[in-house]
N, C-alpha and C. Protein backbone atom coordinates (compact mmCIF):
# COMPACT_ATOMS: atom_id res chain seq x y z
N UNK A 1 41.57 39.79 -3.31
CA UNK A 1 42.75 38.97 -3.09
C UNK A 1 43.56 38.83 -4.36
N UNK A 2 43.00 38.63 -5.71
CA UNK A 2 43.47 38.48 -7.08
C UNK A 2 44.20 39.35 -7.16
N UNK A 3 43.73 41.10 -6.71
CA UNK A 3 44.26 42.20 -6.89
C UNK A 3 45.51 42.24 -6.15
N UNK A 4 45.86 41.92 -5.06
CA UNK A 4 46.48 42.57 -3.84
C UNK A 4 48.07 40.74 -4.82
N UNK A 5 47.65 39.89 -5.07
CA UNK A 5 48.54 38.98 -5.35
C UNK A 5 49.00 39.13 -6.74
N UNK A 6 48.46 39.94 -7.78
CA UNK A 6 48.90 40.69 -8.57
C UNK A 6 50.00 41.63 -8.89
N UNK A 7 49.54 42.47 -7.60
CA UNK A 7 50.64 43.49 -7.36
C UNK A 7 51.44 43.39 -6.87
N UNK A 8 51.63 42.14 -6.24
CA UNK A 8 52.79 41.39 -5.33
C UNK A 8 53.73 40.92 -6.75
N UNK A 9 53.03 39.93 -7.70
CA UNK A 9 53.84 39.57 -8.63
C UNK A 9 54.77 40.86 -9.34
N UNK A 10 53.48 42.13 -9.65
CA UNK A 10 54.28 42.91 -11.01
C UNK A 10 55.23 43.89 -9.73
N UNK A 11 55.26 43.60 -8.35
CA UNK A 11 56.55 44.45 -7.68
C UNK A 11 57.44 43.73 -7.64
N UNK A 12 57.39 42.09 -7.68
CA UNK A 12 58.90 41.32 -8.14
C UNK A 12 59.10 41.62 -9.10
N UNK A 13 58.59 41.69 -9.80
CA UNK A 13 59.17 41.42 -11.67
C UNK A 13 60.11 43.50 -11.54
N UNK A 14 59.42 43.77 -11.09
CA UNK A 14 59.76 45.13 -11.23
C UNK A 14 61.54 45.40 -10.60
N UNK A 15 60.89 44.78 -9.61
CA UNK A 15 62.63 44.55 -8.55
C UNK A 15 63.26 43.83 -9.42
N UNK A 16 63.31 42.66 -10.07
CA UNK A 16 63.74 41.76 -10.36
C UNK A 16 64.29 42.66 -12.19
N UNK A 17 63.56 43.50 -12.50
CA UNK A 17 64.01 43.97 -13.87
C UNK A 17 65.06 45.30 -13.51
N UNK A 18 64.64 45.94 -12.51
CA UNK A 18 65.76 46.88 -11.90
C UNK A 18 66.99 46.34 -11.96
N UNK A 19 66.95 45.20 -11.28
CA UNK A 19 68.45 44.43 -10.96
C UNK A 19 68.93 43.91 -12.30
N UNK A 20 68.22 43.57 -13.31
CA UNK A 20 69.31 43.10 -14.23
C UNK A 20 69.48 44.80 -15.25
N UNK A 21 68.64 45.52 -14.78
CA UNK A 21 69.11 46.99 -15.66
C UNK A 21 70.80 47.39 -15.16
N UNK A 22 70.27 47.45 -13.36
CA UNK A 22 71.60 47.83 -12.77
C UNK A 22 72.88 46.79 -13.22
N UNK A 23 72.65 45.51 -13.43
CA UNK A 23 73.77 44.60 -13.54
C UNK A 23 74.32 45.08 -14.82
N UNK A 24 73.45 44.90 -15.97
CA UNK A 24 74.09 44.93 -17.18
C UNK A 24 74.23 46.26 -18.16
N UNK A 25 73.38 47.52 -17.68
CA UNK A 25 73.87 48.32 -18.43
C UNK A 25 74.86 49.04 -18.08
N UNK A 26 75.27 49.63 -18.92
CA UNK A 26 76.74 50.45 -19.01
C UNK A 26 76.85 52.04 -18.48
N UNK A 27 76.11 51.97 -17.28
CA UNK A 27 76.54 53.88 -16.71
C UNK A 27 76.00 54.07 -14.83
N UNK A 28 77.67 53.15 -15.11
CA UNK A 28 77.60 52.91 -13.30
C UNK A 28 78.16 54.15 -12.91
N UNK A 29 79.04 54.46 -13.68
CA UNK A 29 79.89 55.91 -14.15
C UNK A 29 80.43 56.54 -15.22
N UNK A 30 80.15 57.79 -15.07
CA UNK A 30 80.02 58.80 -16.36
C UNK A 30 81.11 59.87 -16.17
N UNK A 31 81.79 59.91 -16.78
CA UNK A 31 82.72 61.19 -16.86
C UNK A 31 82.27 62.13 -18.39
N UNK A 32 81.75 62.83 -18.36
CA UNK A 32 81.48 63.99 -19.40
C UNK A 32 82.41 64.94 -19.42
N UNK A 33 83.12 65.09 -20.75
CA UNK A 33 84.35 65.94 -21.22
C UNK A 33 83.60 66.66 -22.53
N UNK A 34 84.13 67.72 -22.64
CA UNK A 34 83.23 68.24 -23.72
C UNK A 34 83.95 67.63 -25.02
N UNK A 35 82.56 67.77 -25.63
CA UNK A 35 82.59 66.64 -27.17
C UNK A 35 82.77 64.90 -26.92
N UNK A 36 82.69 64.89 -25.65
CA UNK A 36 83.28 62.84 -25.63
C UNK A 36 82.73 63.03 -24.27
N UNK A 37 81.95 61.87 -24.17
CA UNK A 37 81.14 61.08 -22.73
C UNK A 37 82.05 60.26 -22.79
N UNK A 38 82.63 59.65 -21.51
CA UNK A 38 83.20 57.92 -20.78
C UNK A 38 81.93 57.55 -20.24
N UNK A 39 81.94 56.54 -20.05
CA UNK A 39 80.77 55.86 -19.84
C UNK A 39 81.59 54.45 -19.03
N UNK A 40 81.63 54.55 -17.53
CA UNK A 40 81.93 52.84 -17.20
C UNK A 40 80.82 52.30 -16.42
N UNK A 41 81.23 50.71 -16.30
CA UNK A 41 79.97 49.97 -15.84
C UNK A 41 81.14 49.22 -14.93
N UNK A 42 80.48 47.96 -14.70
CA UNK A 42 81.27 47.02 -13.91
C UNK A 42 82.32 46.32 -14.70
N UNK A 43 82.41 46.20 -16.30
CA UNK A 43 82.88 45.52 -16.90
C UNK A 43 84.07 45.96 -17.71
N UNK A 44 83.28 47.05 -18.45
CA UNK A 44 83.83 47.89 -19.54
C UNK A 44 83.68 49.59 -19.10
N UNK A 45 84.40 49.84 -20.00
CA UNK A 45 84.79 51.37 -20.06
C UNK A 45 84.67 51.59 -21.38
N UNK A 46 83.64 52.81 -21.67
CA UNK A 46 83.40 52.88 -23.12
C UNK A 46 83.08 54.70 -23.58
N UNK A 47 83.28 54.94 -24.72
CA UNK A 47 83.21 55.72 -25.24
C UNK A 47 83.14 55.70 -26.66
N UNK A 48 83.29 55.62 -27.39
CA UNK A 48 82.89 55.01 -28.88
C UNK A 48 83.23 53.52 -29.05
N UNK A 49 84.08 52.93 -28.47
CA UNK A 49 84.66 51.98 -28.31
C UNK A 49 84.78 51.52 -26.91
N UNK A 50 84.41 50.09 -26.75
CA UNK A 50 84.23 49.17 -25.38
C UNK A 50 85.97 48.63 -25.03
N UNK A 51 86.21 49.08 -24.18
CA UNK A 51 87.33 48.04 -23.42
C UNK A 51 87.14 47.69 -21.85
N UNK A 52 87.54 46.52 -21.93
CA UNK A 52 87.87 46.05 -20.28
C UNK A 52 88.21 47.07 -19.28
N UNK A 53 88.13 46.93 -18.36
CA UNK A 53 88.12 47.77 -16.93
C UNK A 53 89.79 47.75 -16.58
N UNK A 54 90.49 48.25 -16.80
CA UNK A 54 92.29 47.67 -16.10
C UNK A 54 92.48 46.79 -15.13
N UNK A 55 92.92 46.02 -15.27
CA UNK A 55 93.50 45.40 -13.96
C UNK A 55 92.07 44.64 -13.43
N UNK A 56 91.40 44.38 -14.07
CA UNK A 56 90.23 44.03 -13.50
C UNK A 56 89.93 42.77 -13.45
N UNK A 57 90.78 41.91 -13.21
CA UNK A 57 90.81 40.49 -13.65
C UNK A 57 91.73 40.38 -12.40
N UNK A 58 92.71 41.05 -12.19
CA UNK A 58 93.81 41.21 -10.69
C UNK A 58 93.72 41.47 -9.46
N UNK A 59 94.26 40.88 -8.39
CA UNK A 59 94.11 41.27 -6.87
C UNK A 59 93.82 42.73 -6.67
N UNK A 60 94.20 43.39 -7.26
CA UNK A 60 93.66 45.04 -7.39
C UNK A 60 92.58 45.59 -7.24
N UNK A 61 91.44 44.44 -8.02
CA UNK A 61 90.30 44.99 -8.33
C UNK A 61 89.65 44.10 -7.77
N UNK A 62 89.70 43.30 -6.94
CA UNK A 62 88.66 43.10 -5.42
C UNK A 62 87.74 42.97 -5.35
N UNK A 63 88.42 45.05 -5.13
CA UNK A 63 86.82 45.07 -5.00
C UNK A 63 85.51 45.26 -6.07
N UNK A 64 86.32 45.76 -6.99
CA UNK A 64 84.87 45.59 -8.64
C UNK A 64 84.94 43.69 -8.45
N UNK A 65 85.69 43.07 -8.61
CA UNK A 65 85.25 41.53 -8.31
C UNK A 65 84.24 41.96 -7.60
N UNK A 66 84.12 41.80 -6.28
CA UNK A 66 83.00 41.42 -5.31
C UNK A 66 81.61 42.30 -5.62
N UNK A 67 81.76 43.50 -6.25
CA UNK A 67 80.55 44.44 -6.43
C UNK A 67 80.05 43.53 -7.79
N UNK A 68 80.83 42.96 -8.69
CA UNK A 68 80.31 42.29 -9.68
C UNK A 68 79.56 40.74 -9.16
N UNK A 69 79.90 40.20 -8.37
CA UNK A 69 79.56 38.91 -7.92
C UNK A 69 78.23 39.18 -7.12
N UNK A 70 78.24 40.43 -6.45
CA UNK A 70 77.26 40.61 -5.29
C UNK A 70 75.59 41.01 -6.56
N UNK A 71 76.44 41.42 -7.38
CA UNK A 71 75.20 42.24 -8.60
C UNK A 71 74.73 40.99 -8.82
N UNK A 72 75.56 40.02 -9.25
CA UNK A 72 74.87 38.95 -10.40
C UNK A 72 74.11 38.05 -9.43
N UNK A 73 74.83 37.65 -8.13
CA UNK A 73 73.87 37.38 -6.99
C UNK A 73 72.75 37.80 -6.54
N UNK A 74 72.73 38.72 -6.91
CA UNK A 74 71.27 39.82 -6.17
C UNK A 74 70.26 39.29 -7.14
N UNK A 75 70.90 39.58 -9.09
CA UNK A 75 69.68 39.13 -9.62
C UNK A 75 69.22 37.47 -9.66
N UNK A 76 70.13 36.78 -9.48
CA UNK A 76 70.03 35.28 -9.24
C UNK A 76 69.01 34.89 -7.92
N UNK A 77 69.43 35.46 -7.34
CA UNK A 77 67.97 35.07 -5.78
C UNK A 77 66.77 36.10 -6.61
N UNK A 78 66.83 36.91 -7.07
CA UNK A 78 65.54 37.55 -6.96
C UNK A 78 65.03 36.81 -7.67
N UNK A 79 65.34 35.94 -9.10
CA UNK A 79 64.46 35.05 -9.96
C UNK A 79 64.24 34.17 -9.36
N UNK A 80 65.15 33.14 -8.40
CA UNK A 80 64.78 32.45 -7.86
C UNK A 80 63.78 32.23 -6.69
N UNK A 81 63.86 33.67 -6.18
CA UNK A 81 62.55 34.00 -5.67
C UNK A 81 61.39 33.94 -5.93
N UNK A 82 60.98 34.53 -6.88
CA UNK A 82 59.64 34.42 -7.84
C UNK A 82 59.63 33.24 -7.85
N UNK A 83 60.19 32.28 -8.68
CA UNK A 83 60.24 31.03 -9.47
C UNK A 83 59.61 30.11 -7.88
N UNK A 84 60.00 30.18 -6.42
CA UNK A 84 59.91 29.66 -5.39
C UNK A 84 58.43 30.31 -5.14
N UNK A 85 58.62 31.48 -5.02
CA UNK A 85 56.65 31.88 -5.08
C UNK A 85 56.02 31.06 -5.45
N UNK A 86 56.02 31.44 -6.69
CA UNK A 86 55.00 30.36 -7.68
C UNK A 86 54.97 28.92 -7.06
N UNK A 87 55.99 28.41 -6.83
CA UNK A 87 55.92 26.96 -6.50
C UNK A 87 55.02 27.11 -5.51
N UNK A 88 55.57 27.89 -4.19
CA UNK A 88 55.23 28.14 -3.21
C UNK A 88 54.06 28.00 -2.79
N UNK A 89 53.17 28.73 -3.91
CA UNK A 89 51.90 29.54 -4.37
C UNK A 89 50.57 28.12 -4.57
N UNK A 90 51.32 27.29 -4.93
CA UNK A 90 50.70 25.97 -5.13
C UNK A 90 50.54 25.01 -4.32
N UNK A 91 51.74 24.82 -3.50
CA UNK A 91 52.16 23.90 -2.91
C UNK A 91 51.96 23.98 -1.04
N UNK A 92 51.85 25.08 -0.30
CA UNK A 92 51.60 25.56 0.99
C UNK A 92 50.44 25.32 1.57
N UNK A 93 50.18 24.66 2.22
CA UNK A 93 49.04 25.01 2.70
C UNK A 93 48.18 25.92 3.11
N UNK A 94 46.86 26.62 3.01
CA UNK A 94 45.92 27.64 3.18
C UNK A 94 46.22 27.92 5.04
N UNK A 95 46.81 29.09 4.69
CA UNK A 95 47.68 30.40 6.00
C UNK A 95 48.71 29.66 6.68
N UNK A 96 49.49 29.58 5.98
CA UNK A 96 51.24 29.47 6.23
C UNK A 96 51.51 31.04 5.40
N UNK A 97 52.69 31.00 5.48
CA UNK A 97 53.29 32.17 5.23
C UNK A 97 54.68 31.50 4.26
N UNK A 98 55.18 32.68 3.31
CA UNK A 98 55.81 32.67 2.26
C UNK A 98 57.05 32.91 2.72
N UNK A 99 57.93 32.08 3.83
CA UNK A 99 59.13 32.56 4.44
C UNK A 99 59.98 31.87 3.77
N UNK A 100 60.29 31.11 2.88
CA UNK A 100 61.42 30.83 1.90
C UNK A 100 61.43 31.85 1.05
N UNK A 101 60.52 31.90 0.26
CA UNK A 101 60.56 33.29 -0.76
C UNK A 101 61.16 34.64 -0.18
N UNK A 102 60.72 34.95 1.06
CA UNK A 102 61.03 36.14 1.78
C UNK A 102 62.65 36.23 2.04
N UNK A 103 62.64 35.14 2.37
CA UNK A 103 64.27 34.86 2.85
C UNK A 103 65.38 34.73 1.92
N UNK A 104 64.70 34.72 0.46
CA UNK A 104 65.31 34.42 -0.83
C UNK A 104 65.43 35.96 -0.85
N UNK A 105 64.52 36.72 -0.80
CA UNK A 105 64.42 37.93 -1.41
C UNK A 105 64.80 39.12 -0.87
N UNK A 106 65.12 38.48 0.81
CA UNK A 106 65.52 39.59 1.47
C UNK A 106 67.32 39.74 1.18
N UNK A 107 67.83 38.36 0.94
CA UNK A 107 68.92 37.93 1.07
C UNK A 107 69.36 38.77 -0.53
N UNK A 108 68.82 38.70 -1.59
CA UNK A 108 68.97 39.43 -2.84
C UNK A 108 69.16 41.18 -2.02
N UNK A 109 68.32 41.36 -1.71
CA UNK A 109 68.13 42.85 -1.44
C UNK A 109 70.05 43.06 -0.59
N UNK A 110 69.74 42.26 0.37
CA UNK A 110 71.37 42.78 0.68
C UNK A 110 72.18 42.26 -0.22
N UNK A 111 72.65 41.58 -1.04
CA UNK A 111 73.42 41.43 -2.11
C UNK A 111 73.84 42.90 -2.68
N UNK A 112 72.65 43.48 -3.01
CA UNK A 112 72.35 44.84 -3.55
C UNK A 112 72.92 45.54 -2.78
N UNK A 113 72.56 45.51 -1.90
CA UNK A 113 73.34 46.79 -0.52
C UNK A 113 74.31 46.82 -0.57
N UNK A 114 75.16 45.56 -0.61
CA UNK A 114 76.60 45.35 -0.24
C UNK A 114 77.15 46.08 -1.79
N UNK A 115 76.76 45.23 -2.79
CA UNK A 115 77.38 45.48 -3.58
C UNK A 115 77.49 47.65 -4.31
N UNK A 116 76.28 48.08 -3.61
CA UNK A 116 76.31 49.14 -3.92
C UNK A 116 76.83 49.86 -3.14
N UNK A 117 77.16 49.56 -2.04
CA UNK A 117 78.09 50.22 -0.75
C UNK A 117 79.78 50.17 -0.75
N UNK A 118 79.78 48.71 -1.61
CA UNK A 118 81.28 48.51 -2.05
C UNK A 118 81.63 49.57 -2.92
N UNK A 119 80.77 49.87 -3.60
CA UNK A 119 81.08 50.85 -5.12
C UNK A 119 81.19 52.25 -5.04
N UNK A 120 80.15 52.04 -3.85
CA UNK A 120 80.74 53.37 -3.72
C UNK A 120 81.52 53.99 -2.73
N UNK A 121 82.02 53.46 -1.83
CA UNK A 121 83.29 53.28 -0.91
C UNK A 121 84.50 53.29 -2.12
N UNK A 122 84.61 52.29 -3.19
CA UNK A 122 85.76 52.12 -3.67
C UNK A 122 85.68 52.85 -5.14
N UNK A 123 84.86 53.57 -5.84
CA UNK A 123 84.76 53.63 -7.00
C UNK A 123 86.24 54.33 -7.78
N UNK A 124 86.98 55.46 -6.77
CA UNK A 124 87.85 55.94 -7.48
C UNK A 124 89.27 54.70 -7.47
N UNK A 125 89.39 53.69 -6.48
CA UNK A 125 89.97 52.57 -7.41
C UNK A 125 89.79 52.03 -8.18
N UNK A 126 88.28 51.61 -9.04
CA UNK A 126 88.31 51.20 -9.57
C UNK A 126 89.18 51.59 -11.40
N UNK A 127 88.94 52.74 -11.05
CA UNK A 127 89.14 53.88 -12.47
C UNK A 127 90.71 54.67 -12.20
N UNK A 128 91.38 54.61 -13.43
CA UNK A 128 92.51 55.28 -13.34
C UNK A 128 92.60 56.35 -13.95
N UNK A 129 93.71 56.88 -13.27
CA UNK A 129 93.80 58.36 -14.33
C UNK A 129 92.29 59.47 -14.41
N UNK A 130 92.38 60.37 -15.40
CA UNK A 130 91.33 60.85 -15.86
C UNK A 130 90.49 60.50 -15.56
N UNK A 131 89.77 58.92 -15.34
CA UNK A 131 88.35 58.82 -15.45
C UNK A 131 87.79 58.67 -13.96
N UNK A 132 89.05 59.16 -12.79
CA UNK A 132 88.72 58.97 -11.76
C UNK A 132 87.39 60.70 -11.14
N UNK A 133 87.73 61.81 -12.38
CA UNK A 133 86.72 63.16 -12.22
C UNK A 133 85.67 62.31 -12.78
N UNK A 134 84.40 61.99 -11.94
CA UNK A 134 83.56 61.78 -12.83
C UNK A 134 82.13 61.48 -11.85
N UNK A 135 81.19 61.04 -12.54
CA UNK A 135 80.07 61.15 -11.35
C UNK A 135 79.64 59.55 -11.49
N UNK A 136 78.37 59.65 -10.59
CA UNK A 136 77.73 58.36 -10.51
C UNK A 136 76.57 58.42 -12.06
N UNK A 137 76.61 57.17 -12.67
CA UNK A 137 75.55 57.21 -13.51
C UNK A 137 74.11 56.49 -13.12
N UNK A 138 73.57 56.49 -14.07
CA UNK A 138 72.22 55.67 -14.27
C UNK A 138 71.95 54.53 -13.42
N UNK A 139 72.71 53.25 -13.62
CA UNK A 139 72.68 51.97 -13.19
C UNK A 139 72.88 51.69 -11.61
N UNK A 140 73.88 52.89 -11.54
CA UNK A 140 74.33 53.20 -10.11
C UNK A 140 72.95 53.69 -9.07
N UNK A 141 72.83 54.56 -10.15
CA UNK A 141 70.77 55.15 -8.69
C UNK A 141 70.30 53.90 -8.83
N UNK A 142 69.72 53.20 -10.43
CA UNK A 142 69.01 52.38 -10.36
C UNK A 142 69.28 51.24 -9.39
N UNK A 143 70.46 50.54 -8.74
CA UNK A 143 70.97 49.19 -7.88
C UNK A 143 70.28 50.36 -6.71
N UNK A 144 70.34 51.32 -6.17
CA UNK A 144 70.01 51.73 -5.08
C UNK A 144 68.63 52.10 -5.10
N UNK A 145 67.81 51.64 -6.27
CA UNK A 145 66.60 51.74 -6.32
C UNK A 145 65.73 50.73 -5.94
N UNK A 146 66.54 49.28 -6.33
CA UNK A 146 65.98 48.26 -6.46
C UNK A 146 66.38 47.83 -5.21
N UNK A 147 67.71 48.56 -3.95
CA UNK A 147 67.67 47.89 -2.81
C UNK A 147 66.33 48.16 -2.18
N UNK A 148 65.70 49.22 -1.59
CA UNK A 148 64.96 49.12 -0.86
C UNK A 148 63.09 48.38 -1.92
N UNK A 149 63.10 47.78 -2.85
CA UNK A 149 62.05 47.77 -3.88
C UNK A 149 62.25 46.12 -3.40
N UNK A 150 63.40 45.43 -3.32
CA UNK A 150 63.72 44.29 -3.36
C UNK A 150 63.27 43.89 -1.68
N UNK A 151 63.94 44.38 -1.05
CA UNK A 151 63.56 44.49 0.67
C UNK A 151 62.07 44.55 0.83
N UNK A 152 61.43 45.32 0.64
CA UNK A 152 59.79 45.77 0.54
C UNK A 152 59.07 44.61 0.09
N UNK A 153 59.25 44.09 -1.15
CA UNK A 153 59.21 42.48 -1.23
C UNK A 153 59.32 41.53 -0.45
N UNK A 154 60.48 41.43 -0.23
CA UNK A 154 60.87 40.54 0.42
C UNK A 154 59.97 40.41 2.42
N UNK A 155 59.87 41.77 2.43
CA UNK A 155 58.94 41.77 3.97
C UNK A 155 57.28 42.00 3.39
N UNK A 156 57.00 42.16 2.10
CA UNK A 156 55.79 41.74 2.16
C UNK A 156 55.33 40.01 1.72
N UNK A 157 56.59 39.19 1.32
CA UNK A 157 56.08 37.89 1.66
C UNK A 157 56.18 37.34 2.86
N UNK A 158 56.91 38.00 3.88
CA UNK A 158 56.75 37.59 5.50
C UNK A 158 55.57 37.87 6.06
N UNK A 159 54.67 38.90 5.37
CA UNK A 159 53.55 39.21 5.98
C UNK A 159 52.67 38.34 5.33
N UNK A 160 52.15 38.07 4.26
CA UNK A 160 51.41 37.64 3.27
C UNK A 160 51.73 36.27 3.69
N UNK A 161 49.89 35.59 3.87
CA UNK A 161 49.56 34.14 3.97
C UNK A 161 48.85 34.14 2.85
N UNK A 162 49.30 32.45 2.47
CA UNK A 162 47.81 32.02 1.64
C UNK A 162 46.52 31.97 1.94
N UNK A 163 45.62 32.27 1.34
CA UNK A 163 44.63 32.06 1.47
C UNK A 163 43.61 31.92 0.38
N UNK A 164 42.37 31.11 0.43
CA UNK A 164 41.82 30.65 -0.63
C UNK A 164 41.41 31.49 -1.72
């Protein structure tokens, strides 16, 4: 039982570290030009030097708003998930089931969905000019890594009772 509630913890933490990789690092998209990488994220656009996203503060950009809100949401329930485990973990009585946590965590997982479905439906608005040739980066697989990692979680605390 030690074992099996173990591996329950280090697959949140795991989901839960995916999501702030995908939130905060910088290679949601990559345009490679020879001699010079672009590098954008949700925020910035960088290449030796960081600047703001255009227009990204304006009715324009929507939709990077909402893919940014849905990111920081996703990782916000998933901690709060855990953090509700644990309580959870203490506080339940012996075979109830972990359906707040689940419901925390399933609800993160679509955060993720949405927000990675927005992005990539809209990505060539987000980017002007030039940096619209370009591919998906790093952060981008990783949010679509952590959707179904976050989900899987989230339905193995619907299954999972306490027990002594």
């Amino acid at each position: 039982m030690l074992f099996i509630l173990a591996f329950i913890i280090l697959f949140h933490l795991a989901a839960a570290i995916l999501l702030f990789v995908a939130t905060i690092h910088n290679a949601w998209w990559v345009v490679s030009r020879p001699g010079d990488n672009i590098i954008s994220d949700l925020w910035y656009t960088c290449n030796t030097t960081c600047q703001s996203i255009e227009d990204s503060h304006t009715v324009k950009a929507a939709y990077l708003q909402a893919v940014q809100a849905t990111m920081i949401l996703a990782t916000i329930l998933c901690c709060v998930s855990f953090f509700v485990f644990i309580l959870q973990l203490f506080k339940i009585k012996q075979g109830e089931r972990f359906i707040l946590t689940a419901i925390i965590q399933i609800l993160a997982s679509l955060c993720v969905m949405i927000a990675a479905s927005i992005y990539t439906a809209k990505n060539k608005s987000f980017h002007k000019g030039d940096l619209q040739e370009g591919s998906f980066g790093s952060s981008y697989v990783v949010a679509w890594i952590s959707f179904p990692m976050t989900l899987i979680s989230g339905l193995m605390y619907l299954v999972l009772r306490k027990r002594k």
